[in-house]
Protein backbone atom coordinates (compact mmCIF):
# COMPACT_ATOMS: atom_id res chain seq x y z
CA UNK A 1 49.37 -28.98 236.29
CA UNK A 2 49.72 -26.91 232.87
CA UNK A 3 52.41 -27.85 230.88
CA UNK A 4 55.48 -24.88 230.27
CA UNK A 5 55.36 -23.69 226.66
CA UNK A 6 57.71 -20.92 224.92
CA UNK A 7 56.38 -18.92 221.84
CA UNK A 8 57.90 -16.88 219.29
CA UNK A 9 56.24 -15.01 216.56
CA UNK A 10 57.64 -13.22 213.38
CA UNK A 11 55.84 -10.93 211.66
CA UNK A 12 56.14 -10.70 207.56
CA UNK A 13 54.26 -7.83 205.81
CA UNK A 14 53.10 -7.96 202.09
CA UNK A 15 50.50 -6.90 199.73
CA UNK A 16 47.82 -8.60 198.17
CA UNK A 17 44.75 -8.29 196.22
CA UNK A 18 41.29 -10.62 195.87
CA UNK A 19 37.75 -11.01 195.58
CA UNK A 20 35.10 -13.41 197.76
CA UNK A 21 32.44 -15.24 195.58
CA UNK A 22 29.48 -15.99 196.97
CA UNK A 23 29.75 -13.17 199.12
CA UNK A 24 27.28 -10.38 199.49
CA UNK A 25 29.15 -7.35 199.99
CA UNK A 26 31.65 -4.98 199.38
CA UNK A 27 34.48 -7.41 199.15
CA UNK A 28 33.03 -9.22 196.45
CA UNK A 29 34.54 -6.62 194.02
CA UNK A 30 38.50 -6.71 193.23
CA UNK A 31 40.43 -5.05 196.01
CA UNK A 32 43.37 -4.90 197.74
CA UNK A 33 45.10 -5.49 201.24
CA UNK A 34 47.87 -4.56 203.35
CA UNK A 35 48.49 -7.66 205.02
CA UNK A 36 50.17 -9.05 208.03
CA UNK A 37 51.32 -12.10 208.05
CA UNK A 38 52.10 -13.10 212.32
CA UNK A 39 53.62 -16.98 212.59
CA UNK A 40 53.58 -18.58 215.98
CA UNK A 41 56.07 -21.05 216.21
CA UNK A 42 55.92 -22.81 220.16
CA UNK A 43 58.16 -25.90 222.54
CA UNK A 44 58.08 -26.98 225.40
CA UNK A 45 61.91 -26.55 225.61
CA UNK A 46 64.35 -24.42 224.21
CA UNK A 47 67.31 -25.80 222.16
CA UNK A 48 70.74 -25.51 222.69
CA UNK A 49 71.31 -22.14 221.25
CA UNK A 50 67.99 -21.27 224.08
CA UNK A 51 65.73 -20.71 221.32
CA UNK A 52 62.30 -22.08 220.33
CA UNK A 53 63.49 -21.02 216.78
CA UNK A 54 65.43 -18.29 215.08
CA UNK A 55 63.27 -16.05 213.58
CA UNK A 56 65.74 -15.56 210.73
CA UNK A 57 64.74 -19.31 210.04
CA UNK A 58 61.15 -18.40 210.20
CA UNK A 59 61.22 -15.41 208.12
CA UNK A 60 63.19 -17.66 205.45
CA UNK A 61 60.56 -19.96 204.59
CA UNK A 62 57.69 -17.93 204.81
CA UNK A 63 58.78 -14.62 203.61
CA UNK A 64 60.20 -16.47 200.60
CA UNK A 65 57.26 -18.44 199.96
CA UNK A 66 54.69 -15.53 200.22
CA UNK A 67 56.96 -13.46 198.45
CA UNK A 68 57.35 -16.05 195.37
CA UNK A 69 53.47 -16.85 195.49
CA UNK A 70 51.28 -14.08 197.03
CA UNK A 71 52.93 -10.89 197.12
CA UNK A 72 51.42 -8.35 194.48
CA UNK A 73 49.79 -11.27 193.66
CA UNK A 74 45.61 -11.40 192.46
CA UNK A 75 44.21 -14.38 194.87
CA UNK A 76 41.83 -16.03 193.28
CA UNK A 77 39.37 -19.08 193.59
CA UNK A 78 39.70 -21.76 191.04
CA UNK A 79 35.99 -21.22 190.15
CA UNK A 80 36.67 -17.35 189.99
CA UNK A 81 34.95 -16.09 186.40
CA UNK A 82 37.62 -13.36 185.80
CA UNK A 83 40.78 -16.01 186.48
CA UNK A 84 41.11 -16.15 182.50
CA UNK A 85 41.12 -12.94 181.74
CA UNK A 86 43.90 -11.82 184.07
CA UNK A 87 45.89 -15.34 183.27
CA UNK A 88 45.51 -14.14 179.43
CA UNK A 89 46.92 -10.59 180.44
CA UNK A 90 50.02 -12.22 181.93
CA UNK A 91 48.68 -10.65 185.18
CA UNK A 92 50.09 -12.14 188.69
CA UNK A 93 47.75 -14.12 189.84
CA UNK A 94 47.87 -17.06 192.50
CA UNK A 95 45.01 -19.56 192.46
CA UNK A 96 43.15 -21.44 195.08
CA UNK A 97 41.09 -24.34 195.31
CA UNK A 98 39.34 -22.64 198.08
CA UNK A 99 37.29 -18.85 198.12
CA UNK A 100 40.06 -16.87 198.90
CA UNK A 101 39.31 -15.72 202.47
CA UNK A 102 41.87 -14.18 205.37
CA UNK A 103 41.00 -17.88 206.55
CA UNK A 104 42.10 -19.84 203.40
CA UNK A 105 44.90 -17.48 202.78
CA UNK A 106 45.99 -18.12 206.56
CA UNK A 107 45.38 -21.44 206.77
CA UNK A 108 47.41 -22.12 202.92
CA UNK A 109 50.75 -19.73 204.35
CA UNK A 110 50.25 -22.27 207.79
CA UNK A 111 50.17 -25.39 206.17
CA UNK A 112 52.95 -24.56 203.61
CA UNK A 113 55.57 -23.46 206.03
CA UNK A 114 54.65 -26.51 208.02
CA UNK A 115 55.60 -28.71 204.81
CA UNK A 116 58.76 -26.66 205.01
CA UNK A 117 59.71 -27.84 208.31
CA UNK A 118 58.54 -25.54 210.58
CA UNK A 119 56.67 -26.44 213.76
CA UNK A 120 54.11 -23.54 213.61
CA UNK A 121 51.43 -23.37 216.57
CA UNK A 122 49.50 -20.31 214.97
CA UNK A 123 48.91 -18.64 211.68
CA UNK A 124 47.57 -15.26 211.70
CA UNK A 125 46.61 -12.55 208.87
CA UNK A 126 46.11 -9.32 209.49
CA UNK A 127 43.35 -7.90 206.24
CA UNK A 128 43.19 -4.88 208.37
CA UNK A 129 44.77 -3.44 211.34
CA UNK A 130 41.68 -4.04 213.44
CA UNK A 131 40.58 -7.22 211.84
CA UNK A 132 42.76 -10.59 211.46
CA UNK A 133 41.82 -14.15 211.27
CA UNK A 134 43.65 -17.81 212.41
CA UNK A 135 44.85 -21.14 211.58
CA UNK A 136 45.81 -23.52 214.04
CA UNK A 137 46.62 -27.32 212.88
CA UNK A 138 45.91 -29.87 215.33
CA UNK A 139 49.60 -31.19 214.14
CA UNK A 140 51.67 -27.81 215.24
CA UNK A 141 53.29 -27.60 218.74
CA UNK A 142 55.79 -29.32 220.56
């Protein structure tokens, strides 16, 4: 017998630029996206106000987070060759260990809302409206 679940998902907006290395196409070159950010927060029971979780809660630590760290923000790999230049320019730029892919960026916004507190199931980012990739922990869910 399948188990019940409820889901909720918030979606945050914001804008952010990168560049893949080690990537043979387009997207190799300094661009930018429209992104959108979808959270998937899931229980297997609602709490006493009948909610899996407010989505004013949700938007809270995530919006904030992106907002302080990615938003009209350059993403950039550690190992990125122009990372010194814009640092140098006093340009925005957040930096990860990682090539910054839709994956990495998805999987970074997951686990930092999850070290937030929040029980997320799913992590989604939209680079495109017709093109978004995932991040599921094998932690998230109740």
């Amino acid at each position: 017998m399948a188990m019940s679940q409820f889901k909720v998902t918030k979606q945050i907006e914001f804008c952010y630029g990168h560049r893949l290395l080690n990537y043979d196409g387009k997207c190799k070159h300094l661009h930018g996206h429209n992104g959108l950010l979808e959270i998937d927060v899931a229980a297997g029971s609602l709490d006493a106000r009948g909610m899996v979780a407010d989505f004013g809660d949700i938007k809270d630590v995530v919006k904030e987070w992106v907002d302080t760290n990615m938003d009209h923000q350059m993403i950039l790999s550690k190992d990125d060759p122009i990372l010194n230049l814009l640092l140098d320019l006093n340009e925005p730029v957040y930096v990860m260990d990682e090539n910054p892919t839709a994956e990495n960026i998805a999987k970074r916004i997951h686990e930092e809302a999850q070290n937030a507190g929040l029980d997320i199931m799913e992590t989604r980012l939209w680079e495109t409206p017709s093109s978004y990739a995932s991040y599921t922990s094998s932690e998230s869910g109740s």
